[in-house]
C-alpha atoms as a PDB file:
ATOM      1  CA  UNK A   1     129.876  40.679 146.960  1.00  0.00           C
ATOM      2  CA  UNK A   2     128.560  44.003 145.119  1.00  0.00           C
ATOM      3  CA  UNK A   3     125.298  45.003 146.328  1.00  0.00           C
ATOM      4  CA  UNK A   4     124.303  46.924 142.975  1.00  0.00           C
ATOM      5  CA  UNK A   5     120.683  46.029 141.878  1.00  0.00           C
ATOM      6  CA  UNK A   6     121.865  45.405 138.288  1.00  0.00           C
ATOM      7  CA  UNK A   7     120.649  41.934 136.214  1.00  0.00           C
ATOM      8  CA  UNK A   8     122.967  39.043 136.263  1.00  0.00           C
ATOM      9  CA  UNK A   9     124.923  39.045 132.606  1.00  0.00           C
ATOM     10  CA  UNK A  10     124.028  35.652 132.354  1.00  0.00           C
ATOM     11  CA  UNK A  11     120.376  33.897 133.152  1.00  0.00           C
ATOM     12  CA  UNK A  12     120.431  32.212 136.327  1.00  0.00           C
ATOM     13  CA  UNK A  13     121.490  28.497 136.449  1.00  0.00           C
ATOM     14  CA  UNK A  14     118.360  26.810 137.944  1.00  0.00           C
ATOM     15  CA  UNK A  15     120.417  23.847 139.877  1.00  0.00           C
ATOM     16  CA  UNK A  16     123.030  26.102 141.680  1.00  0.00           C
ATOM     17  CA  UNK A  17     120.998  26.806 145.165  1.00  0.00           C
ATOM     18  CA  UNK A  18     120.282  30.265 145.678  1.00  0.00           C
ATOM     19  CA  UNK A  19     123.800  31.279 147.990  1.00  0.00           C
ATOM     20  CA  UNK A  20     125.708  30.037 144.741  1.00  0.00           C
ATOM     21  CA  UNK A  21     123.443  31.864 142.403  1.00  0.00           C
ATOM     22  CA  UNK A  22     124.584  34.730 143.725  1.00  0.00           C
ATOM     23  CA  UNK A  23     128.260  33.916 143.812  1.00  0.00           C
ATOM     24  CA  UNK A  24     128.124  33.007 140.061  1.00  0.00           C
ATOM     25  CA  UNK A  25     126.081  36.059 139.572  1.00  0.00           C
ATOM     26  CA  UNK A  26     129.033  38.157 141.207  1.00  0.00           C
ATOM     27  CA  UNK A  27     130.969  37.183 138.277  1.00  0.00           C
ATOM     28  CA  UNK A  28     128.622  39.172 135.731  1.00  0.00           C
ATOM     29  CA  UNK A  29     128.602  42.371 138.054  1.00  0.00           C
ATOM     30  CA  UNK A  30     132.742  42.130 137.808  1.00  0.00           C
ATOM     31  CA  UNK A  31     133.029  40.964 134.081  1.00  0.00           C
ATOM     32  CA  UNK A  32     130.279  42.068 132.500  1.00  0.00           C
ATOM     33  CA  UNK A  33     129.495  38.424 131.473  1.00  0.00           C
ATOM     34  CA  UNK A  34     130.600  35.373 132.781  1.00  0.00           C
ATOM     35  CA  UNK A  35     133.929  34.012 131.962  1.00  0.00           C
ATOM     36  CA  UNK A  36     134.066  30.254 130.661  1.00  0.00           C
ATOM     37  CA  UNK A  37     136.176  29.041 133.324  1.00  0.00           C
ATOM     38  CA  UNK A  38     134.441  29.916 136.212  1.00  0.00           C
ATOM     39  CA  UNK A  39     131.087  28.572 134.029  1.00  0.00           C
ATOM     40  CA  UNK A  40     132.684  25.763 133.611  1.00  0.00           C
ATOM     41  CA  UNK A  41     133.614  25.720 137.418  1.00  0.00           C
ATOM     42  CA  UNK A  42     130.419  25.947 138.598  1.00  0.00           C
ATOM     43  CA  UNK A  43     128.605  24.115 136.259  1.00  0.00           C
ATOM     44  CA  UNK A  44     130.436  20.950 137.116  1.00  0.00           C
ATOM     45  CA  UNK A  45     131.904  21.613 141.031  1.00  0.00           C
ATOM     46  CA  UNK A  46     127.714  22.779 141.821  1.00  0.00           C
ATOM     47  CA  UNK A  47     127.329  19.643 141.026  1.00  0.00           C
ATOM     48  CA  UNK A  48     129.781  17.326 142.294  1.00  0.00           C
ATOM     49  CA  UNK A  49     130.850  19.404 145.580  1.00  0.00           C
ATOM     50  CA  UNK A  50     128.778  21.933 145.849  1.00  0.00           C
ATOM     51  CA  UNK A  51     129.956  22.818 149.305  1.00  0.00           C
ATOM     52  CA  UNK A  52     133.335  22.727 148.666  1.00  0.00           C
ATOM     53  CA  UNK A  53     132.423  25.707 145.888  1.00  0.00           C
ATOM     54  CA  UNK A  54     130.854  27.601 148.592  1.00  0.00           C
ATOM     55  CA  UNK A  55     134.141  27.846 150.583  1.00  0.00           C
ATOM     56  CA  UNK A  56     135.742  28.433 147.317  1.00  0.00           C
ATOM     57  CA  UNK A  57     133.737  31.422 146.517  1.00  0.00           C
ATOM     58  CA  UNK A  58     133.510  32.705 150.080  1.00  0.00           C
ATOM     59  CA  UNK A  59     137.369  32.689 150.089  1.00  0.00           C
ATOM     60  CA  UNK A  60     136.853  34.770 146.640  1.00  0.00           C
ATOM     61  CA  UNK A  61     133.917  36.635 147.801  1.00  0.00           C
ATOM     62  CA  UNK A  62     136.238  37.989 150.966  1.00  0.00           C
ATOM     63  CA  UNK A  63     139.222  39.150 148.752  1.00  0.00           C
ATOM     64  CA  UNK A  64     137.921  40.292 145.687  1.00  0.00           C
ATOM     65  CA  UNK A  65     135.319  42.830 147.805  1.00  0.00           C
ATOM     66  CA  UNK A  66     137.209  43.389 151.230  1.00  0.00           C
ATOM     67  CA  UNK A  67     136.706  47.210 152.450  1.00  0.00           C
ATOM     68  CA  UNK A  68     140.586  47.386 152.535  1.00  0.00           C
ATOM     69  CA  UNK A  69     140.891  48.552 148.864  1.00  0.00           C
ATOM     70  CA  UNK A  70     138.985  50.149 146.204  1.00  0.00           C
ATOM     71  CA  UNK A  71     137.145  47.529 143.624  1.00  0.00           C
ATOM     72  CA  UNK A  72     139.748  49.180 140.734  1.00  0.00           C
ATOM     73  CA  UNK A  73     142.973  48.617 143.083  1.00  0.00           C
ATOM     74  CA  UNK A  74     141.812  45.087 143.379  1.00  0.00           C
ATOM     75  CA  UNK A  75     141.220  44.306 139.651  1.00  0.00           C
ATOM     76  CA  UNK A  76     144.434  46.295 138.844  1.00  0.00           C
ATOM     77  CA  UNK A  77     146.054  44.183 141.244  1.00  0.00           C
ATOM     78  CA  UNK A  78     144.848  41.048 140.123  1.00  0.00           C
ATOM     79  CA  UNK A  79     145.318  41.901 136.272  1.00  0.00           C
ATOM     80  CA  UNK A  80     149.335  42.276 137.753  1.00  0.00           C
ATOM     81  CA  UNK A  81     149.832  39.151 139.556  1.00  0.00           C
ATOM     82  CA  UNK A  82     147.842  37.308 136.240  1.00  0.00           C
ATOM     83  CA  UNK A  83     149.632  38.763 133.909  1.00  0.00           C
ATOM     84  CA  UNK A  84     153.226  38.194 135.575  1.00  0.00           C
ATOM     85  CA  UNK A  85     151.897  34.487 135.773  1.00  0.00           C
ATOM     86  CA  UNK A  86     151.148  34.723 131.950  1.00  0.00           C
ATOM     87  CA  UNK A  87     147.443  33.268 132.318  1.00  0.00           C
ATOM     88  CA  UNK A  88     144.673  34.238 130.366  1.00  0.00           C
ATOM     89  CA  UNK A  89     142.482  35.282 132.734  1.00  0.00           C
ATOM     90  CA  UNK A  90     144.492  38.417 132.840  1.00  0.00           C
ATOM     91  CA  UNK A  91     142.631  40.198 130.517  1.00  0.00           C
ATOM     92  CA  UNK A  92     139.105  39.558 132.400  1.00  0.00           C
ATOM     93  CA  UNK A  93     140.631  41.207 135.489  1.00  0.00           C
ATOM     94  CA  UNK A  94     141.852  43.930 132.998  1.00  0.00           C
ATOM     95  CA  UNK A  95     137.891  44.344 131.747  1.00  0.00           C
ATOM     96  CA  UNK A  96     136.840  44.441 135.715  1.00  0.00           C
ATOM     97  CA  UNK A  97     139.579  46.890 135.940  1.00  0.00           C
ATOM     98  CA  UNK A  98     138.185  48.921 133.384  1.00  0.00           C
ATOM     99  CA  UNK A  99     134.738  48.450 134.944  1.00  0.00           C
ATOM    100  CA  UNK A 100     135.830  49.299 138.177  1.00  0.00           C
ATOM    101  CA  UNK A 101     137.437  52.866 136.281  1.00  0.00           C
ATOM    102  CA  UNK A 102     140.840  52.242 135.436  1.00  0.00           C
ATOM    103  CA  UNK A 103     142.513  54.105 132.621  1.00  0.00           C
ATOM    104  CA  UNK A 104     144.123  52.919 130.218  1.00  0.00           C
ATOM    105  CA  UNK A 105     147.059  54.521 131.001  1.00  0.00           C
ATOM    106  CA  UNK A 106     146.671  53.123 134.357  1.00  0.00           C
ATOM    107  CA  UNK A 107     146.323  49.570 133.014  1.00  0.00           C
ATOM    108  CA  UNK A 108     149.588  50.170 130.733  1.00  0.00           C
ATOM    109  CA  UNK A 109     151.176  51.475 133.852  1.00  0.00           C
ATOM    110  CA  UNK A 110     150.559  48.196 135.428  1.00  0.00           C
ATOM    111  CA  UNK A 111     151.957  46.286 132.211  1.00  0.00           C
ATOM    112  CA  UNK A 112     155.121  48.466 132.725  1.00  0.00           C
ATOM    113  CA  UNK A 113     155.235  48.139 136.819  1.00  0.00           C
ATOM    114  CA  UNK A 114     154.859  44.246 136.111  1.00  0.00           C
ATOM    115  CA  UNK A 115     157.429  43.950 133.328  1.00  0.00           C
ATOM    116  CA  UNK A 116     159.962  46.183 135.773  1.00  0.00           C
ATOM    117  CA  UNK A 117     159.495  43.224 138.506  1.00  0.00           C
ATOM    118  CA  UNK A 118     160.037  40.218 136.742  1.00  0.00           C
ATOM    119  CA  UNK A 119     163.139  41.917 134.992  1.00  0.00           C
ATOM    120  CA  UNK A 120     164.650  43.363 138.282  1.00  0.00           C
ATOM    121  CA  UNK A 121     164.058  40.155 140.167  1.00  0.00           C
ATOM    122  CA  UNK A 122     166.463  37.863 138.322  1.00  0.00           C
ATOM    123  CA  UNK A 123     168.538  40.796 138.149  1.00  0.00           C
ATOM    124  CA  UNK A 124     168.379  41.099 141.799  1.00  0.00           C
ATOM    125  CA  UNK A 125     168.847  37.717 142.559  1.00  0.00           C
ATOM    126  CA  UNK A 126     171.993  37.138 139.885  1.00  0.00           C
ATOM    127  CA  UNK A 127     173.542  40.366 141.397  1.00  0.00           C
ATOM    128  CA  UNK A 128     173.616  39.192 144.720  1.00  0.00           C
ATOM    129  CA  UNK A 129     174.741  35.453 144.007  1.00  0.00           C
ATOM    130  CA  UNK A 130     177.702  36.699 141.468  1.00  0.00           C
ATOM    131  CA  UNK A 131     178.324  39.446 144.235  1.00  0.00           C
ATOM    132  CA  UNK A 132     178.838  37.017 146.904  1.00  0.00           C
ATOM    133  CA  UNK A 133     180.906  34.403 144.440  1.00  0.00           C
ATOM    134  CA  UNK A 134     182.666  36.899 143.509  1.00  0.00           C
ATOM    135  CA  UNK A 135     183.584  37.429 147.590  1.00  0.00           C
ATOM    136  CA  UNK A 136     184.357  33.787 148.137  1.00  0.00           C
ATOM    137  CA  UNK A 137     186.871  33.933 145.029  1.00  0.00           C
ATOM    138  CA  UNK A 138     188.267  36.886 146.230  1.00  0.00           C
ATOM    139  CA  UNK A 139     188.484  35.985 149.806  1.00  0.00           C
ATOM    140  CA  UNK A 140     188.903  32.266 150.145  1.00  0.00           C
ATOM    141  CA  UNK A 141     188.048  30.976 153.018  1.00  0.00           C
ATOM    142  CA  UNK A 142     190.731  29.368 154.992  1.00  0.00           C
ATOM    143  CA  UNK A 143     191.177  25.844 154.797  1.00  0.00           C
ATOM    144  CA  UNK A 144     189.675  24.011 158.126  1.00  0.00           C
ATOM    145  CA  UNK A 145     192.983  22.323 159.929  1.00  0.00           C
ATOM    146  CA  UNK A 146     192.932  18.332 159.120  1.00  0.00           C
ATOM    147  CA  UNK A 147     192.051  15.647 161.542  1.00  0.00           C
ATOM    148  CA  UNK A 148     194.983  13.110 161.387  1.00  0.00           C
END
């Protein structure tokens, strides 16, 4: 998690226990505020399974700041895989993008790189399956001797 000194966005929720205080506060550091649905997460799983939202935010906590890559390669890389799934949250990873110093033109770029994919996928895939149809049509193969 970021180790900046800066505020929460939001004011603390006083029944989260301190360790997922400052997971929820990660979420302001990223954002800039915190998004409803991970409110809304911890609101009710801080609650009901409050250790099983610990493991959830470790798990997030371990990805979303791992040394591997830069905090804008991350977002950028998570705005990507969002917005090829068409979800919403997209455009908070585009924000922590832009928080993290990403262009614009390097966010569009991303649009464009994402678009590219999920055209040249199916065209991938249809390519090779007409490809190899178009094989088996053009070289049967020969008929297996019968057993009588």
């Amino acid at each position: 998690m970021p180790n900046d000194e800066t505020p929460p966005a939001n004011p603390p929720d006083p029944a989260l226990p301190p360790d997922l205080q400052r997971f929820r506060d990660s979420y302001g550091s990223l954002f800039g505020e915190m998004p409803p649905l991970p409110e809304a997460k911890f609101a009710f799983a801080g609650q009901v399974d409050p250790e099983g939202l610990r493991e959830l935010e470790a798990v997030r906590a371990h990805v979303f700041y791992a040394p591997l890559l830069d905090p804008k390669t991350i977002q950028l890389m998570c705005f990507a895989v969002l917005l090829a799934q068409g979800v919403p949250a997209a455009s908070e990873h585009a924000k922590a993008a832009r928080r993290a110093g990403a262009t614009w033109e390097e966010l569009w770029f991303v649009c464009n790189l994402t678009a590219a994919l999920q055209s040249l996928g199916p065209a991938n895939q249809g390519g090779a399956l007409l490809q190899k149809l178009r094989q088996s049509e053009e070289n049967p193969a020969p008929a297996e001797p019968s057993q009588s």
